[in-house]
N, C-alpha and C. Protein backbone atom coordinates (compact mmCIF):
# COMPACT_ATOMS: atom_id res chain seq x y z
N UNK A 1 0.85 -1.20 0.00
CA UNK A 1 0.00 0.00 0.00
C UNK A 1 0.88 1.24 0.00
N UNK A 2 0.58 2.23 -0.95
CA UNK A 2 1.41 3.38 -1.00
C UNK A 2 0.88 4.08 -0.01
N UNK A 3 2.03 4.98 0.75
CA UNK A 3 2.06 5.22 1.85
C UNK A 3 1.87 6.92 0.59
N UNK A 4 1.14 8.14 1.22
CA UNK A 4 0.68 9.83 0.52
C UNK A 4 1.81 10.60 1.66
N UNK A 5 2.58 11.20 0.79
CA UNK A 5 3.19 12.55 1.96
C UNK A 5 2.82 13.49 1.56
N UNK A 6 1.64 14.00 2.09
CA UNK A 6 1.31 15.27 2.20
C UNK A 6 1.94 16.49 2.22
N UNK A 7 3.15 16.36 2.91
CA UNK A 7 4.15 17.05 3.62
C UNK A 7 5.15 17.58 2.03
N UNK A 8 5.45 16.64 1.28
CA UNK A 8 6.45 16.68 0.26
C UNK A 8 5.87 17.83 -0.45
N UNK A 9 7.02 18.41 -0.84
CA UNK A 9 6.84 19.98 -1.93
C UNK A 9 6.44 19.33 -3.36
N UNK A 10 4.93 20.13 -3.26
CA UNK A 10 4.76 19.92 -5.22
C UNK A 10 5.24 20.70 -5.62
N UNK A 11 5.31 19.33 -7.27
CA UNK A 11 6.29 19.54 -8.33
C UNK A 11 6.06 20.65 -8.63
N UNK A 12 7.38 21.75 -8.86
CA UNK A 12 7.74 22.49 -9.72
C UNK A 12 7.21 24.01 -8.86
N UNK A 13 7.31 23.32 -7.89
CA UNK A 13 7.37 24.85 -6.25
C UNK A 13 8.46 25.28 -6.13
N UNK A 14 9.55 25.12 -6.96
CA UNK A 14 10.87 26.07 -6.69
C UNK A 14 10.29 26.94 -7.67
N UNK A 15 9.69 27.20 -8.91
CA UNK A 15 8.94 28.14 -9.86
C UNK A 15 8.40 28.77 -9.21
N UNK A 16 7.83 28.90 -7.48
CA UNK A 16 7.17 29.82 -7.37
C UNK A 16 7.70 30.35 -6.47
N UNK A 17 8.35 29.78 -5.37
CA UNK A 17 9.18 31.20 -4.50
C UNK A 17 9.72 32.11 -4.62
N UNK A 18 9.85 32.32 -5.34
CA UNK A 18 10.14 33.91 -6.08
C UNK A 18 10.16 34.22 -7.31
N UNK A 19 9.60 35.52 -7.52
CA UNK A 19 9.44 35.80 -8.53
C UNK A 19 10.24 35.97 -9.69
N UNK A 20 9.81 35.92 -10.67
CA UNK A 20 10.45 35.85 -11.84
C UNK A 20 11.72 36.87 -11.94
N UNK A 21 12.83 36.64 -12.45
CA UNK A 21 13.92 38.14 -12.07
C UNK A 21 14.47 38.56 -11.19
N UNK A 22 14.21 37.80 -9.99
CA UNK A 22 14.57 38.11 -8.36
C UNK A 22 15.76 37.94 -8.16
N UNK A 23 15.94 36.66 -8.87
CA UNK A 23 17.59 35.92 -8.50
C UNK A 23 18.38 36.87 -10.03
N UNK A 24 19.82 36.50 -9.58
CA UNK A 24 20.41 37.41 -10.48
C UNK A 24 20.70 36.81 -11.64
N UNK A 25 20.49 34.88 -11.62
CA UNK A 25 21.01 34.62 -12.80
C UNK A 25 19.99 34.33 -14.00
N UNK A 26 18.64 35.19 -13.45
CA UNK A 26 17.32 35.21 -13.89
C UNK A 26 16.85 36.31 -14.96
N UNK A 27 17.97 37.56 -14.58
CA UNK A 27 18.29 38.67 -15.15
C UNK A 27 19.32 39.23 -16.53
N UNK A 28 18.87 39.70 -16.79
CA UNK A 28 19.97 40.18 -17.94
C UNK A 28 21.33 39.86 -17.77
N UNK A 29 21.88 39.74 -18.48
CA UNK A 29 23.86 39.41 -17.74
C UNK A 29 24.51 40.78 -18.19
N UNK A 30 25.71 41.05 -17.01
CA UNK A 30 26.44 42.02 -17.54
C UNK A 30 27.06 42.17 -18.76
N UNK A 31 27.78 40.60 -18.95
CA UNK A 31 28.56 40.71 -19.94
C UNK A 31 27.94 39.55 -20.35
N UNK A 32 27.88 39.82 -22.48
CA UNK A 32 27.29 38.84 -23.10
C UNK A 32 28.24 38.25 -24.26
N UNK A 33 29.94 38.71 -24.29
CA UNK A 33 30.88 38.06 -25.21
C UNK A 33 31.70 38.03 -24.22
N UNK A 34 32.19 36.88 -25.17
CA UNK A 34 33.45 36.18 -24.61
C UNK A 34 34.38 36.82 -24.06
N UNK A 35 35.13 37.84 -25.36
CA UNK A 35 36.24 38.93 -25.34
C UNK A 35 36.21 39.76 -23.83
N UNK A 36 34.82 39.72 -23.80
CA UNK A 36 34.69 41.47 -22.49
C UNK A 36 34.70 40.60 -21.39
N UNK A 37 34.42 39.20 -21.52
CA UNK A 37 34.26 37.86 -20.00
C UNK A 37 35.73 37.84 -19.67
N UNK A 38 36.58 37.35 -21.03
CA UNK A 38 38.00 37.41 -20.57
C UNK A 38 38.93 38.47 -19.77
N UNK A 39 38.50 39.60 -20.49
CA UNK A 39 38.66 41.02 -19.87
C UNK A 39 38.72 41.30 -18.62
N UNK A 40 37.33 40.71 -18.32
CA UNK A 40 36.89 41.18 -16.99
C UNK A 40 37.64 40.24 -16.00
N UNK A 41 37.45 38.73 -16.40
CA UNK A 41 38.60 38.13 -15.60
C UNK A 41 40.08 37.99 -15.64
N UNK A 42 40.68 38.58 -16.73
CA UNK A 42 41.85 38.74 -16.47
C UNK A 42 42.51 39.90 -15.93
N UNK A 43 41.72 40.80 -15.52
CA UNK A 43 41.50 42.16 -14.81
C UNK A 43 41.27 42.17 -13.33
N UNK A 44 40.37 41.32 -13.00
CA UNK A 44 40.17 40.44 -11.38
C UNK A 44 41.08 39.73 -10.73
N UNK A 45 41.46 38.64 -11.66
CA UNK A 45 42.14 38.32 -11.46
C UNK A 45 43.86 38.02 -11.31
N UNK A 46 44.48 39.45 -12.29
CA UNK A 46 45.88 39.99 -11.64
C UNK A 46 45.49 41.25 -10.76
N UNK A 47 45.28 40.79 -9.58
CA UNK A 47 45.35 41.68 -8.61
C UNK A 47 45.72 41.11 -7.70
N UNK A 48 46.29 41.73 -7.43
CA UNK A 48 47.95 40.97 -6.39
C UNK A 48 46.88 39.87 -5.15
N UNK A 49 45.52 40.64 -4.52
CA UNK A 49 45.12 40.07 -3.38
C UNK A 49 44.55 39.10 -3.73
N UNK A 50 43.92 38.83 -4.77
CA UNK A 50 43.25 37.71 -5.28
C UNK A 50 44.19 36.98 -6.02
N UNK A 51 44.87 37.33 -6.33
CA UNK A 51 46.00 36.12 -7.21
C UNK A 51 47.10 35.25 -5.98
N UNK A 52 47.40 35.80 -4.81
CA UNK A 52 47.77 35.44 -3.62
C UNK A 52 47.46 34.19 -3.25
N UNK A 53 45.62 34.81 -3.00
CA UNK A 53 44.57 33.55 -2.39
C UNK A 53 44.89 32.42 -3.17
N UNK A 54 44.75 32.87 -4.69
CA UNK A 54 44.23 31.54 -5.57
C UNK A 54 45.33 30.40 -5.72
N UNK A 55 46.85 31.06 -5.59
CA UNK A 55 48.29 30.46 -5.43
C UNK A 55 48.34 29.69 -4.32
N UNK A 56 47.85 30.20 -3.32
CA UNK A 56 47.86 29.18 -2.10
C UNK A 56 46.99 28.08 -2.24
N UNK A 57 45.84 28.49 -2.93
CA UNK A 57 44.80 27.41 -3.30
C UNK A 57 45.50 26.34 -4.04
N UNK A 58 46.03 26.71 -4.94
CA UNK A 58 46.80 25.73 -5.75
C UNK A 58 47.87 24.94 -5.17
N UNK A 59 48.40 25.79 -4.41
CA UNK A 59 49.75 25.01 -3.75
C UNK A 59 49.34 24.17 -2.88
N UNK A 60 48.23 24.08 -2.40
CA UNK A 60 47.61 23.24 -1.10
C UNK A 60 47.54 22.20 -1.99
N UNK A 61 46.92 22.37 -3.21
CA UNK A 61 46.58 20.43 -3.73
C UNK A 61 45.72 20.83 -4.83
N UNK A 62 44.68 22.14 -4.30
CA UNK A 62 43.66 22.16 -5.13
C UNK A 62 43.77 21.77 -6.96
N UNK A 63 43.09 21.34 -7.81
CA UNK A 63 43.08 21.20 -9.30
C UNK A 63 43.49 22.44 -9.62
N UNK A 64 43.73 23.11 -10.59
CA UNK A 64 43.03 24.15 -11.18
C UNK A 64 41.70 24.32 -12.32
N UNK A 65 41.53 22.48 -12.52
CA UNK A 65 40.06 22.57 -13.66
C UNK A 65 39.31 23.00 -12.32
N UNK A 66 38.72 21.91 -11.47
CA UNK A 66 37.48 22.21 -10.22
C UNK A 66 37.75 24.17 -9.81
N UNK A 67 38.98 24.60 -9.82
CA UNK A 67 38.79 25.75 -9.08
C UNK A 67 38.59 26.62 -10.24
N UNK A 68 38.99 26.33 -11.35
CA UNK A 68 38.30 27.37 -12.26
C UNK A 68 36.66 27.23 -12.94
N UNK A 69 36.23 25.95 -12.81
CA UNK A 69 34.82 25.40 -12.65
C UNK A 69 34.11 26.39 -11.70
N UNK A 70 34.56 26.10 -10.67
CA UNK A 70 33.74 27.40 -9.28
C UNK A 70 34.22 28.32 -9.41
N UNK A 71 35.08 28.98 -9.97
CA UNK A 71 35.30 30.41 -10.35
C UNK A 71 34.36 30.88 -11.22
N UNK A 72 34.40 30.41 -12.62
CA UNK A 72 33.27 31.16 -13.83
C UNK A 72 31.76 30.63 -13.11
N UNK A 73 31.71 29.76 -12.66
CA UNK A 73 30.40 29.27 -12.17
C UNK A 73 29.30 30.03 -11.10
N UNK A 74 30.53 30.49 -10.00
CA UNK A 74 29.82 31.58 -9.41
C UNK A 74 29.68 32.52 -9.53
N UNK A 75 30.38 33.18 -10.78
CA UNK A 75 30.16 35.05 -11.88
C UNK A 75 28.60 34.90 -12.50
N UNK A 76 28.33 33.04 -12.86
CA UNK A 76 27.38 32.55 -13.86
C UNK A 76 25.79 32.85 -12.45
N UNK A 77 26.44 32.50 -11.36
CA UNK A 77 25.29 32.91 -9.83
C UNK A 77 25.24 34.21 -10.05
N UNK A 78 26.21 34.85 -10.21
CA UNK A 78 26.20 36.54 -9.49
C UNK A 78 25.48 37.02 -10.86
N UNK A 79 25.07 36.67 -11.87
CA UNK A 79 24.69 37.23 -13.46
C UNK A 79 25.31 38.16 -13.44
N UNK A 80 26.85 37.55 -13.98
CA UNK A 80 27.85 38.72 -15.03
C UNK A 80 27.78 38.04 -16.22
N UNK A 81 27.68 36.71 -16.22
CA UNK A 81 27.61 36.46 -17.64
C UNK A 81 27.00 35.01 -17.65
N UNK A 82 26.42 34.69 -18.85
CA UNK A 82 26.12 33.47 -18.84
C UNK A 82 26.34 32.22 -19.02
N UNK A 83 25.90 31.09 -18.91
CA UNK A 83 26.87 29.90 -18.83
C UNK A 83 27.66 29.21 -19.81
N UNK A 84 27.32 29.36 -20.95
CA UNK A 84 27.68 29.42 -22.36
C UNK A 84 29.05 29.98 -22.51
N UNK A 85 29.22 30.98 -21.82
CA UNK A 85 30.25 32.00 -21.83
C UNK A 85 30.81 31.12 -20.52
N UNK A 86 30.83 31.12 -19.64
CA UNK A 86 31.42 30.82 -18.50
C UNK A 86 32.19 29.26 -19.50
N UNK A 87 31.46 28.48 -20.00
CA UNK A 87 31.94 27.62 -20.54
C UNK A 87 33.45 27.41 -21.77
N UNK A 88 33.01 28.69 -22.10
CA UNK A 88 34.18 28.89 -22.89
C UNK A 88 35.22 29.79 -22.48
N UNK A 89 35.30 30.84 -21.74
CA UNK A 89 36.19 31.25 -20.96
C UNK A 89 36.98 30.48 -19.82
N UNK A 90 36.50 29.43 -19.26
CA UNK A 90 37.49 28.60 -18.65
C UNK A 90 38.39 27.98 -18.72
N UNK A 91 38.47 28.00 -20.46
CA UNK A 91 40.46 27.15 -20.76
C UNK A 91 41.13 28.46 -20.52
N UNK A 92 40.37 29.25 -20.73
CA UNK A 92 41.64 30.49 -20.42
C UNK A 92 41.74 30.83 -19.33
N UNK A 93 40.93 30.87 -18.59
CA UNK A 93 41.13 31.22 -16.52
C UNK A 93 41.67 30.04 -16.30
N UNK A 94 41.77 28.51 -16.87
CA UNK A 94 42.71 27.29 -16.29
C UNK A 94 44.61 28.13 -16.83
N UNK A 95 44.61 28.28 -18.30
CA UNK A 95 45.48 28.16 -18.41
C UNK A 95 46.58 29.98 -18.15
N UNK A 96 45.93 30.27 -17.56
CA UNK A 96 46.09 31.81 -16.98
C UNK A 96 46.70 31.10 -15.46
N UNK A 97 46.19 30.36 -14.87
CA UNK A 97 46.41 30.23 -13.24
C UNK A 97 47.54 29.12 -13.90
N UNK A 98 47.60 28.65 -14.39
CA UNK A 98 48.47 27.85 -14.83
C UNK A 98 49.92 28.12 -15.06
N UNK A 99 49.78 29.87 -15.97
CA UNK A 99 51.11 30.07 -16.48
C UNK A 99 51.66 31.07 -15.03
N UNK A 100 50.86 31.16 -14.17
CA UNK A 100 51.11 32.39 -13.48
C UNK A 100 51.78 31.45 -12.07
N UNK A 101 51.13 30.01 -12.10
CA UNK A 101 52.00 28.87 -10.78
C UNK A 101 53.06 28.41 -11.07
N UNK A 102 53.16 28.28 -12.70
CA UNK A 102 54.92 27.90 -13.19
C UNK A 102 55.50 29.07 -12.82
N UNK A 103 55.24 30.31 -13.20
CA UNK A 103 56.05 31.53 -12.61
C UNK A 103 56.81 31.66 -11.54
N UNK A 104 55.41 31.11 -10.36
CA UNK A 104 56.36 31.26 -9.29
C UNK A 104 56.47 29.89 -8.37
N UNK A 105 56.93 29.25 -9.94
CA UNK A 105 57.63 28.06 -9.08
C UNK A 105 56.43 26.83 -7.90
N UNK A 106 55.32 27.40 -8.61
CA UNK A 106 54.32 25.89 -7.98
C UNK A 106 53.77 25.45 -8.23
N UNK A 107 54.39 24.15 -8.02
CA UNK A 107 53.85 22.65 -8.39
C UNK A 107 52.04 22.71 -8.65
N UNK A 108 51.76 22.25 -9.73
CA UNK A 108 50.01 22.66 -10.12
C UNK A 108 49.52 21.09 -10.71
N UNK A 109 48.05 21.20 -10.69
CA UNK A 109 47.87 19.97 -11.76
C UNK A 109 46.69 20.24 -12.03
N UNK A 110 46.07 19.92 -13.25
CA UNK A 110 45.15 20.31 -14.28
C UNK A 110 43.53 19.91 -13.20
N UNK A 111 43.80 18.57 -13.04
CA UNK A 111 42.55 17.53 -12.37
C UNK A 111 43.27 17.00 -11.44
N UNK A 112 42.23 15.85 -10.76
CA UNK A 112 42.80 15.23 -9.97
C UNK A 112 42.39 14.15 -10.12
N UNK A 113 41.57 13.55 -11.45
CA UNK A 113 42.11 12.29 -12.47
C UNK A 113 43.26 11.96 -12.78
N UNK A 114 43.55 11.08 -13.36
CA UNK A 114 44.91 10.16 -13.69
C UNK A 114 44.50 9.53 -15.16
N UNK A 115 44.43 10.25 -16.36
CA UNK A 115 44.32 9.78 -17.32
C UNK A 115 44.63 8.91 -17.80
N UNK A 116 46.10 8.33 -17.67
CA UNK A 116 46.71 7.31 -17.82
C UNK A 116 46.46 6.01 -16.90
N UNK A 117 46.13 6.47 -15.57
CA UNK A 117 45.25 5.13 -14.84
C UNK A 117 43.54 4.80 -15.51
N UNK A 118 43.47 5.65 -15.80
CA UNK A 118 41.27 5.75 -16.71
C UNK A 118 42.16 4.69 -17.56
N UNK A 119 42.88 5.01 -18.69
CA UNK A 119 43.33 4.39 -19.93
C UNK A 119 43.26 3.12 -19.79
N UNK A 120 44.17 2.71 -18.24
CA UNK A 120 44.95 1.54 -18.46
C UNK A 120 43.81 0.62 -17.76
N UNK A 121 43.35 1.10 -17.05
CA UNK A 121 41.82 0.64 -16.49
C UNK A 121 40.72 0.01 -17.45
N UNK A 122 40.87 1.29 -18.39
CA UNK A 122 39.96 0.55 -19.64
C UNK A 122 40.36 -0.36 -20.61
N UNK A 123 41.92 -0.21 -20.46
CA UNK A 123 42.65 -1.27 -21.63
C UNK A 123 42.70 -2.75 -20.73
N UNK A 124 42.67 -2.56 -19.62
CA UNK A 124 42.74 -3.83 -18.61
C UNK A 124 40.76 -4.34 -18.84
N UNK A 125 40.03 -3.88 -18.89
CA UNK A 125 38.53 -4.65 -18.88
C UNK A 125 38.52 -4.85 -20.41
N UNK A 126 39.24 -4.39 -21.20
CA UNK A 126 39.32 -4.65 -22.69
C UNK A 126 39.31 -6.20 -23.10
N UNK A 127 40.82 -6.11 -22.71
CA UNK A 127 41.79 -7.40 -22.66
C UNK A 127 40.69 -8.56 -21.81
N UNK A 128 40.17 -8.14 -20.65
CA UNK A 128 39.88 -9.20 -19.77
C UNK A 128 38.56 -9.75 -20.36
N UNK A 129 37.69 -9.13 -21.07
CA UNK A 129 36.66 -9.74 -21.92
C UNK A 129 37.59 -10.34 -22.74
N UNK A 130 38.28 -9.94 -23.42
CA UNK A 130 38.75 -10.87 -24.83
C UNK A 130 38.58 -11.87 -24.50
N UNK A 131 39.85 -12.03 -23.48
CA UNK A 131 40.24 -13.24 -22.64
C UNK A 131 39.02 -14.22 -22.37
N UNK A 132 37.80 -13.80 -21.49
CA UNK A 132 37.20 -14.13 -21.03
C UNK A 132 36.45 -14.90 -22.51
N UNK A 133 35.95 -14.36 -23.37
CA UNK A 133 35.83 -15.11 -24.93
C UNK A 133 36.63 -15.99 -25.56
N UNK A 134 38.06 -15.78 -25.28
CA UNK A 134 38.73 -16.89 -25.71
C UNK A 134 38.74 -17.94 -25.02
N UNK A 135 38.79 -17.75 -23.75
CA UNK A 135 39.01 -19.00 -22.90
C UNK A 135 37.47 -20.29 -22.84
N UNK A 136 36.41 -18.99 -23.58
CA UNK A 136 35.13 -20.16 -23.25
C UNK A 136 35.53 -20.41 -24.54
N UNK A 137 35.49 -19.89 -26.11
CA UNK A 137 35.89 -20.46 -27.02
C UNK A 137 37.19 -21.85 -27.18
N UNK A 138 38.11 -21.90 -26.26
CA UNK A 138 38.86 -22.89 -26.66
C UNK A 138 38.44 -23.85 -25.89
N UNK A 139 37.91 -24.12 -24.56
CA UNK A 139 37.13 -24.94 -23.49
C UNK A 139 35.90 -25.52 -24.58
N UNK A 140 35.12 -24.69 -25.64
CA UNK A 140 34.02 -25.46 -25.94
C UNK A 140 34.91 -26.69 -27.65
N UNK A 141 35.77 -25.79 -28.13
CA UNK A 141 36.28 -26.58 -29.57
C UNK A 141 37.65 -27.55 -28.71
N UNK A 142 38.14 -27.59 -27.83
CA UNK A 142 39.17 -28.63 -27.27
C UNK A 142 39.45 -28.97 -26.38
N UNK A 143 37.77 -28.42 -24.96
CA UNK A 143 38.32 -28.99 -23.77
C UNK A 143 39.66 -28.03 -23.44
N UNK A 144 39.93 -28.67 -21.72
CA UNK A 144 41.01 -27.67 -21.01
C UNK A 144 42.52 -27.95 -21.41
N UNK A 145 42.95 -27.59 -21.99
CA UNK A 145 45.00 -28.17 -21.87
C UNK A 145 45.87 -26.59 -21.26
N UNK A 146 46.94 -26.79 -22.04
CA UNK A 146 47.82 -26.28 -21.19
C UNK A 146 47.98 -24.43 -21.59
N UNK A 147 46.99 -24.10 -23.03
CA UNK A 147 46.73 -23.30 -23.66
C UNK A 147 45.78 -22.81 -22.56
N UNK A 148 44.27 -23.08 -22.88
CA UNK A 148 43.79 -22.69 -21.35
C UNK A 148 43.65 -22.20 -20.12
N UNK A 149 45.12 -22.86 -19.44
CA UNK A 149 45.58 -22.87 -17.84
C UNK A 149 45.96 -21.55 -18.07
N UNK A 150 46.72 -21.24 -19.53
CA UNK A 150 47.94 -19.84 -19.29
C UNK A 150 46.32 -18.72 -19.53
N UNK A 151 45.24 -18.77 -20.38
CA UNK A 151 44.45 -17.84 -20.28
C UNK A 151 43.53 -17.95 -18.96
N UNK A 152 43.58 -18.79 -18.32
CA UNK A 152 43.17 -19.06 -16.69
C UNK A 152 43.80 -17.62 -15.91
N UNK A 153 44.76 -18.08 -15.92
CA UNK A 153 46.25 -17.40 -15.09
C UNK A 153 45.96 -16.14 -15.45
N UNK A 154 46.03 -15.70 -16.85
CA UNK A 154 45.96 -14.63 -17.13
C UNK A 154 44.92 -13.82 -16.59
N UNK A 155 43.81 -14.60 -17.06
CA UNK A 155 42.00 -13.82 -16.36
C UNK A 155 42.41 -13.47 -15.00
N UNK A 156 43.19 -14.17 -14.36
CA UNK A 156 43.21 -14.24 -12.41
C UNK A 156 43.59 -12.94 -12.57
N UNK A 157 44.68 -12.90 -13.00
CA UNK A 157 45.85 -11.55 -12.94
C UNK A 157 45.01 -10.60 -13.26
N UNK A 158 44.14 -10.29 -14.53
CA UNK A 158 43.78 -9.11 -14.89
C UNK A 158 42.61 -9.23 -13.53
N UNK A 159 41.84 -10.09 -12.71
CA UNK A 159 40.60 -9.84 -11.82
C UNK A 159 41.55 -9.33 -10.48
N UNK A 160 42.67 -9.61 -10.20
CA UNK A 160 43.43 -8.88 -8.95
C UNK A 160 43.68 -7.85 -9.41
N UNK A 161 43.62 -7.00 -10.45
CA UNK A 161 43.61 -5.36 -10.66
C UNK A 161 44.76 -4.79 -10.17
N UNK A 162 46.11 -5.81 -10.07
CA UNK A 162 47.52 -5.42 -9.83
C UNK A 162 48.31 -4.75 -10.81
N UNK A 163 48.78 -3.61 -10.78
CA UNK A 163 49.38 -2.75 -12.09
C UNK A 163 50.48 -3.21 -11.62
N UNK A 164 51.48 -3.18 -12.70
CA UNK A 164 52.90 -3.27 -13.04
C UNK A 164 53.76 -2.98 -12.48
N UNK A 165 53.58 -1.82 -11.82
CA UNK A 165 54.55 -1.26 -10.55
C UNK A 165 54.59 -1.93 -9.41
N UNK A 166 53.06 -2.40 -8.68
CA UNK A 166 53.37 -3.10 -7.87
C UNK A 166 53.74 -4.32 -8.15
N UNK A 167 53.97 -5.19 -9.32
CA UNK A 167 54.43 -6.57 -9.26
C UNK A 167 55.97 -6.11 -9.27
N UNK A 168 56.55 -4.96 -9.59
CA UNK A 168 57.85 -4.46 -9.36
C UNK A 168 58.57 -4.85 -8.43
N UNK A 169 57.74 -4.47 -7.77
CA UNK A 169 57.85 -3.42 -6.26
C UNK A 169 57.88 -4.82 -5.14
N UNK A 170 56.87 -5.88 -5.24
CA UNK A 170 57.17 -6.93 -5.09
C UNK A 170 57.92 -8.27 -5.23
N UNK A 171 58.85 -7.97 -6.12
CA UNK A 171 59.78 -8.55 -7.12
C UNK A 171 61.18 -7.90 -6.32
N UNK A 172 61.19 -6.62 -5.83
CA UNK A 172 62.23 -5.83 -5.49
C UNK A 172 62.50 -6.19 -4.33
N UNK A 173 61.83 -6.30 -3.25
CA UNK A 173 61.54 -6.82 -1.75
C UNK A 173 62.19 -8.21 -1.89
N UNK A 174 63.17 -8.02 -0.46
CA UNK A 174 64.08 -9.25 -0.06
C UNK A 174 62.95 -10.08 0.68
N UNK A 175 63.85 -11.58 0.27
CA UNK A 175 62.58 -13.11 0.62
C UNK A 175 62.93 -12.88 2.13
N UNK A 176 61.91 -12.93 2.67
CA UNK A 176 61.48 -13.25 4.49
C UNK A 176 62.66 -14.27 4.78
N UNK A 177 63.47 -13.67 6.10
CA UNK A 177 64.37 -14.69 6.43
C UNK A 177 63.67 -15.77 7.49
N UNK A 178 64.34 -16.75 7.21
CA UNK A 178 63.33 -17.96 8.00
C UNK A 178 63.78 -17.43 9.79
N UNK A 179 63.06 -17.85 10.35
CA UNK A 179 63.51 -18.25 11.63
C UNK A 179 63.91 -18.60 12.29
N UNK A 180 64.72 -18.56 13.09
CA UNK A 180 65.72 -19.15 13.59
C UNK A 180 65.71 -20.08 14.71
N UNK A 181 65.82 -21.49 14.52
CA UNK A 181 65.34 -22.50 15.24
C UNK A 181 66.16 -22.80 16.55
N UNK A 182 65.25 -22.13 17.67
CA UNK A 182 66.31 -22.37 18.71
C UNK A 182 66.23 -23.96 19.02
N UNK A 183 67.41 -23.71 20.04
CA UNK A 183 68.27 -25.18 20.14
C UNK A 183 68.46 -25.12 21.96
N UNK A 184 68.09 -26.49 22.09
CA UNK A 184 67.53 -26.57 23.36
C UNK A 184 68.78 -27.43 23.60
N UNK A 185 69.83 -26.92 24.52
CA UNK A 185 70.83 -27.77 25.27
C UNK A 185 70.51 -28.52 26.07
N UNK A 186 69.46 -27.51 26.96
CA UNK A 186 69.43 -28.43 28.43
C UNK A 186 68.71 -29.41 28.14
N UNK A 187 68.94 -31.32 28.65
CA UNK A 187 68.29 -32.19 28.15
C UNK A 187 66.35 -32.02 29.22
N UNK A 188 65.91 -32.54 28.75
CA UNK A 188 64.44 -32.62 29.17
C UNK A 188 64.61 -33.15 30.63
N UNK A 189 63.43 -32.53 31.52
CA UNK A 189 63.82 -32.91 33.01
C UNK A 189 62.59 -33.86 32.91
N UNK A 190 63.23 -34.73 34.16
CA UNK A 190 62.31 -36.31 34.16
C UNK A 190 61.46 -35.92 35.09
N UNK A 191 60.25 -36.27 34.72
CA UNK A 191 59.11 -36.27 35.83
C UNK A 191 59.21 -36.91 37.59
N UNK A 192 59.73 -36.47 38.50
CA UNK A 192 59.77 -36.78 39.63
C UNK A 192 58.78 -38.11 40.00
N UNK A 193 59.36 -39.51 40.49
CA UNK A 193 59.07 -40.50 40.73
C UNK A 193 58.02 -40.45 42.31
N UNK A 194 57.11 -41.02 42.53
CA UNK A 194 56.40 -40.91 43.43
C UNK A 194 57.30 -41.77 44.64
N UNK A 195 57.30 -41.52 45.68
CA UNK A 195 57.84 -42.01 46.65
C UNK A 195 56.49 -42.66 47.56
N UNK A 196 56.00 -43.86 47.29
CA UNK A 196 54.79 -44.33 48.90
C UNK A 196 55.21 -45.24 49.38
N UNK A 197 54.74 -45.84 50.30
CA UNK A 197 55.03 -46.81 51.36
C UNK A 197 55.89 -48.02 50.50
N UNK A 198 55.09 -48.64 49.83
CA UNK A 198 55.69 -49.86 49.60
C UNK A 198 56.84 -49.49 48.36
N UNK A 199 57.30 -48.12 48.52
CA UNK A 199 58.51 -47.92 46.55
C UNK A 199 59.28 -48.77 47.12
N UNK A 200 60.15 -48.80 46.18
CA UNK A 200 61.76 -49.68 47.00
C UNK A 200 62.44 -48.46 46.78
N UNK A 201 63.47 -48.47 47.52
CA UNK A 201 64.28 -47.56 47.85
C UNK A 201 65.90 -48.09 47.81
């Protein structure tokens, strides 16, 4: 039985809390080309106090795609310009904060993806279907042999999701030294003989 919430906001009640034009990104935009968007942020943004902040931002870890994402994004809140524009002005506010952290010498990075791990990720589920097709293909035309075992082996390897470095890295590491078997001089002590009336002595 469906349970009615009365309580829940009907659909399409954010349309009515305020009126039309209220919010700013509801309104006309300041700026409606590209050229005068760039302008305006490359004008904001060399100013010593705000270019400060944004350097430290960067040097902490931050991306510079995500922080230039919330940069044009919240001009796109404040209606200076619209999102269209915000969209295309952001290779240039990335690659502006970009040339201005090599300047002074800090370490930056675009995302905080790993393109080359996406790649190899996808080239690894690639391979592991193949695999996974070949191995039922040769099991149904010849039964299991020794062809098989090695695409067995293989499937295992690609399902442990171990990259290359770490089989390195494990390869590099000295073998566990065994233990060292202590050695008992003193001979074993004999269980003390009962002494009663009738022992011999």
């Amino acid at each position: 039985m469906a349970v009615l919430d009365f309580g829940a906001p009907v659909a399409g009640n954010s349309l009515f809390t305020h009126k039309i034009g209220e919010r700013p990104w509801e309104r006309p935009v300041n700026i409606d080309r590209v050229e005068d968007a760039i302008s305006f942020y490359m004008t904001s943004l060399s100013k010593e106090d705000t270019l400060d902040d944004l350097m430290v931002a960067i040097e902490s870890g931050i991306a510079i795609n995500p922080l230039s994402e919330a940069l044009t994004l919240s001009q796109v809140m404040r209606g200076t310009h619209s999102l269209d524009v915000a969209l295309l002005v952001k290779p240039v506010v990335m690659e502006f904060l970009a040339a201005v952290a090599e300047s002074n010498d800090i370490d930056y990075k675009f995302s905080n993806k790993d393109p080359q791990a996406e790649l190899d990720k996808k080239e690894r589920t690639r391979v592991q279907m193949i695999l996974q097709g070949a191995l039922i293909k040769a099991k149904k035309e010849g039964g299991e042999d020794s062809g098989t075992e090695i695409l067995e082996q293989m499937s295992e390897f690609l399902d442990q999701d171990v990259n290359r470095d770490e089989v390195m890295e494990a390869q590099d590491m000295p073998p566990p030294e065994p233990e060292e078997m202590q050695q008992v001089n003193e001979p074993p002590e004999e269980a003390p003989q009962e002494m009663g009336l009738m022992a011999r002595r």
